[in-house]
N, C-alpha and C. Protein backbone atom coordinates (compact mmCIF):
# COMPACT_ATOMS: atom_id res chain seq x y z
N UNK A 1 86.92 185.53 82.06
CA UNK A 1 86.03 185.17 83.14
C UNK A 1 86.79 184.32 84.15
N UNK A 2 86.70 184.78 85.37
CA UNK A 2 87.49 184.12 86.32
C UNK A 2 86.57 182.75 87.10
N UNK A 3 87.25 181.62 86.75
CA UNK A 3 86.37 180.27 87.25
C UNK A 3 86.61 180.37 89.29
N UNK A 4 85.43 180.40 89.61
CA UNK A 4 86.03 179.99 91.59
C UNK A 4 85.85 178.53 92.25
N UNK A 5 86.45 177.88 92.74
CA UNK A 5 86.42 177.03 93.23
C UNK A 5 86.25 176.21 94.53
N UNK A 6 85.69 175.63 95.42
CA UNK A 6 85.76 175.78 96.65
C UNK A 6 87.04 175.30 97.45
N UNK A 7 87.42 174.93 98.71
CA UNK A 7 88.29 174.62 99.13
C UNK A 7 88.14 172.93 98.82
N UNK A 8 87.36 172.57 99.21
CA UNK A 8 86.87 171.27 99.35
C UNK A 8 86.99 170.49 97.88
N UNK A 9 86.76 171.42 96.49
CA UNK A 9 87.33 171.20 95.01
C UNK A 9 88.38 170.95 94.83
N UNK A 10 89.00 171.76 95.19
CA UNK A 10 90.51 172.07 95.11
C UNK A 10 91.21 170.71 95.44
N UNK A 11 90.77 170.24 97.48
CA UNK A 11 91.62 169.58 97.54
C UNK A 11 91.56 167.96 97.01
N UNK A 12 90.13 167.87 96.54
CA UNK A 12 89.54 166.90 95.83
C UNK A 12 90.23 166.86 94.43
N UNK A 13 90.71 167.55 93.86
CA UNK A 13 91.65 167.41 92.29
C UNK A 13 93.01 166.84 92.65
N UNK A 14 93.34 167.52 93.98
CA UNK A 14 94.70 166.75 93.91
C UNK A 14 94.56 165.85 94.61
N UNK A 15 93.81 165.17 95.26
CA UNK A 15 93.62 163.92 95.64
C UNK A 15 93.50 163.12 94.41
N UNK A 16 94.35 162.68 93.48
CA UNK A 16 94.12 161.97 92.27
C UNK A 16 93.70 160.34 93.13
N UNK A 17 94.49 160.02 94.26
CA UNK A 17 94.03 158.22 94.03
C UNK A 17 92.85 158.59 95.03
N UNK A 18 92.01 160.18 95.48
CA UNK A 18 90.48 159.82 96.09
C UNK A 18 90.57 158.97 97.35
N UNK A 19 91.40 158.93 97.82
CA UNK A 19 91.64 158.46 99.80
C UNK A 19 91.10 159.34 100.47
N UNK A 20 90.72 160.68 100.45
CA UNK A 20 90.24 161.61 101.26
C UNK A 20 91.67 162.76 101.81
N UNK A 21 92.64 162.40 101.51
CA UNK A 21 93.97 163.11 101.71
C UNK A 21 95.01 163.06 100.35
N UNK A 22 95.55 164.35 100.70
CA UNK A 22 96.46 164.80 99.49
C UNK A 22 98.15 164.42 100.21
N UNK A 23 98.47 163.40 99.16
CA UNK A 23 99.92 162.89 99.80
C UNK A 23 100.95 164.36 99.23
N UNK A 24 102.19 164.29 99.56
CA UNK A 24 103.44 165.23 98.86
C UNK A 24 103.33 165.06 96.93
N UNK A 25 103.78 163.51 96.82
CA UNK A 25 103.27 163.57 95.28
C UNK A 25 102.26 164.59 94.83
N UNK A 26 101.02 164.12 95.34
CA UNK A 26 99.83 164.56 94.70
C UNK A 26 99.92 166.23 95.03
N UNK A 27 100.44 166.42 96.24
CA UNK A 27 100.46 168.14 96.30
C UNK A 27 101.35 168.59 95.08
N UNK A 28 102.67 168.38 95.31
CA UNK A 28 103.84 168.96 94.46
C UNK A 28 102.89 168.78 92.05
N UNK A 29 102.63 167.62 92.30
CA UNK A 29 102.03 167.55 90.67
C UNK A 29 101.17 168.57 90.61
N UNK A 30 99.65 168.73 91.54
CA UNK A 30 98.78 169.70 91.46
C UNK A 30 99.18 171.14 91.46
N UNK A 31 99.70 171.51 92.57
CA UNK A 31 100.37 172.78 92.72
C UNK A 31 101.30 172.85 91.77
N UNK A 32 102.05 172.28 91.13
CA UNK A 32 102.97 172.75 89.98
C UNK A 32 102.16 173.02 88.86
N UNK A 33 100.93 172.63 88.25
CA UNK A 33 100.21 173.14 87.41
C UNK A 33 99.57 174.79 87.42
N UNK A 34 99.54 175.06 88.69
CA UNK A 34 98.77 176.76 89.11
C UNK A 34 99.72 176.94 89.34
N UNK A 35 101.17 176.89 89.54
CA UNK A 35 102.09 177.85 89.65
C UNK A 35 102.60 178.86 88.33
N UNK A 36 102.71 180.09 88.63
CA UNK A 36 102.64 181.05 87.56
C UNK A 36 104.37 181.29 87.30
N UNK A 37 104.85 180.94 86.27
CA UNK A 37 106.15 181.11 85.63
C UNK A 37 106.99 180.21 86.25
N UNK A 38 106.78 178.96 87.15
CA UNK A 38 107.39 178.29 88.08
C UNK A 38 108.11 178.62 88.96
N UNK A 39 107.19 179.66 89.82
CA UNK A 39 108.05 180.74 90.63
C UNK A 39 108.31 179.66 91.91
N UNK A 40 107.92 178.62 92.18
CA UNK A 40 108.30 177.86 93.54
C UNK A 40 108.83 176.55 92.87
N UNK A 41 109.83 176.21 93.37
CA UNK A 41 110.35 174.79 93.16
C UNK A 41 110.08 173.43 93.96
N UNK A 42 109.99 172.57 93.10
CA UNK A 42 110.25 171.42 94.33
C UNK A 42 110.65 171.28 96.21
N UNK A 43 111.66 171.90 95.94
CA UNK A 43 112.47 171.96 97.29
C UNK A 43 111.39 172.85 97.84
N UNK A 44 110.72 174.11 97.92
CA UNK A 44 109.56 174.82 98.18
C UNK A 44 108.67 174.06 98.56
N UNK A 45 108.06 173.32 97.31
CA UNK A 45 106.67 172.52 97.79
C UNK A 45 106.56 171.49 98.81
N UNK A 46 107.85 170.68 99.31
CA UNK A 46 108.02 170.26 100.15
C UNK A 46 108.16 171.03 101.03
N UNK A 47 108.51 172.03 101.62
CA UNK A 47 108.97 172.58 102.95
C UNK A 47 107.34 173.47 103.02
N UNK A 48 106.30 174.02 102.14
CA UNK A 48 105.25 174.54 102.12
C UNK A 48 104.45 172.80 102.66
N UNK A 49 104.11 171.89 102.11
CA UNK A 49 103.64 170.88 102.76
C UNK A 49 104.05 170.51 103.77
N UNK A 50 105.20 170.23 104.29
CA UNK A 50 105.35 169.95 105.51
C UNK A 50 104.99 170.89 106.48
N UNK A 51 104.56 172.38 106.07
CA UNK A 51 104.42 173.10 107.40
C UNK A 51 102.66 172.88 107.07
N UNK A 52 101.93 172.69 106.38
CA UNK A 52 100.66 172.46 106.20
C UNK A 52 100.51 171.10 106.95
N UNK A 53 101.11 170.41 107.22
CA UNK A 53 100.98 168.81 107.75
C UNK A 53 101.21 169.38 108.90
N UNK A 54 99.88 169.91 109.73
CA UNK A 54 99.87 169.91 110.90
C UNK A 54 100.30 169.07 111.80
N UNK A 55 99.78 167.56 111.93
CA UNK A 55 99.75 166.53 112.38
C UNK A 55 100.74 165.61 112.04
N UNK A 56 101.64 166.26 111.25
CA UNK A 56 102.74 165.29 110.44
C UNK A 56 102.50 163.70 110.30
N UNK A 57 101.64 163.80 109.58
CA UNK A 57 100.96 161.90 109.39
C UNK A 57 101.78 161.54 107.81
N UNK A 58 101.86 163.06 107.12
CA UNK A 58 102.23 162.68 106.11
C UNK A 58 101.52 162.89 104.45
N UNK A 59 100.11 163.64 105.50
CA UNK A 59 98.62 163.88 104.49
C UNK A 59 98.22 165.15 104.69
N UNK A 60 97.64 165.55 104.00
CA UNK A 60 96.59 166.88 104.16
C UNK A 60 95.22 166.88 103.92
N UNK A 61 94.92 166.73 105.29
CA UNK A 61 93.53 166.53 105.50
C UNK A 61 92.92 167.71 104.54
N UNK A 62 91.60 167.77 104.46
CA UNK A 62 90.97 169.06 104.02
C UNK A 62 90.90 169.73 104.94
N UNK A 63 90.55 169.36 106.65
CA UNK A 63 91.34 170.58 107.52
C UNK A 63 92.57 171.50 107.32
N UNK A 64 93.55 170.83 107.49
CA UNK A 64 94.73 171.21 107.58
C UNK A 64 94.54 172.14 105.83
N UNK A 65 94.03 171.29 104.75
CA UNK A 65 94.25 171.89 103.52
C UNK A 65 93.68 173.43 103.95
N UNK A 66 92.58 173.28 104.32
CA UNK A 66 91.40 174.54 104.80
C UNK A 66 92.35 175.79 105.16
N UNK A 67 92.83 175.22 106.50
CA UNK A 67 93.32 176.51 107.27
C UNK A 67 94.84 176.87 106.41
N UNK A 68 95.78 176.04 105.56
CA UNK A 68 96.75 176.71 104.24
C UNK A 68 95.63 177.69 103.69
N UNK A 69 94.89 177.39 102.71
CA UNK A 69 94.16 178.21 101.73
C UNK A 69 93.38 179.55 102.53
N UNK A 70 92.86 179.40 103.80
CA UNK A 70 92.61 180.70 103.98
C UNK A 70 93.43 181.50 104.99
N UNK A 71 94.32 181.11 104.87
CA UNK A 71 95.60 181.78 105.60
C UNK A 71 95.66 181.45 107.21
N UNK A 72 94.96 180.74 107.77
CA UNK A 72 95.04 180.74 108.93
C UNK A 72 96.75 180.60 109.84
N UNK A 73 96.57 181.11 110.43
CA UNK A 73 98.19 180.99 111.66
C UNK A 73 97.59 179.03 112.04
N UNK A 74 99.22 178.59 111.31
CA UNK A 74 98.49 177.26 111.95
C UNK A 74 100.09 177.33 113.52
N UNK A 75 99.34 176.14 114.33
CA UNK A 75 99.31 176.02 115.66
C UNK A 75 100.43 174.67 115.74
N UNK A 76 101.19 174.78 116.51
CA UNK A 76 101.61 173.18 116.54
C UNK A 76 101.77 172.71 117.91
């Protein structure tokens, strides 16, 4: 049985310290758990977050998380 989740779930798990934004730590720990055979590395999850950090503050809003997860063309 396949569990679904919303976007807004999602980015709420890896928000472990609950600020309302997902730092690099908290992305790279979360996302390394759903990665399948550890097909992306470190060096990956950084260069995948930084292009999700629209705003380069350093965070991922649940905006910014939003438009990663449903593929949107992001804008800079």
């Amino acid at each position: 049985m396949r569990n679904e989740i919303t976007i807004d779930q999602f980015h709420r798990s890896l928000d472990v310290n609950n600020d309302g934004n997902v730092d690099l730590n908290e992305f790279i720990n979360g996302v390394s758990l759903v990665i399948v055979n550890g097909s992306l590395g470190k060096d990956d999850l950084i260069t995948i977050f930084s292009e999700i950090d629209i705003n380069k503050d350093r965070y991922l809003s649940i905006n910014e998380f939003g438009l990663f997860i449903t593929g949107a063309k992001l804008k800079r």
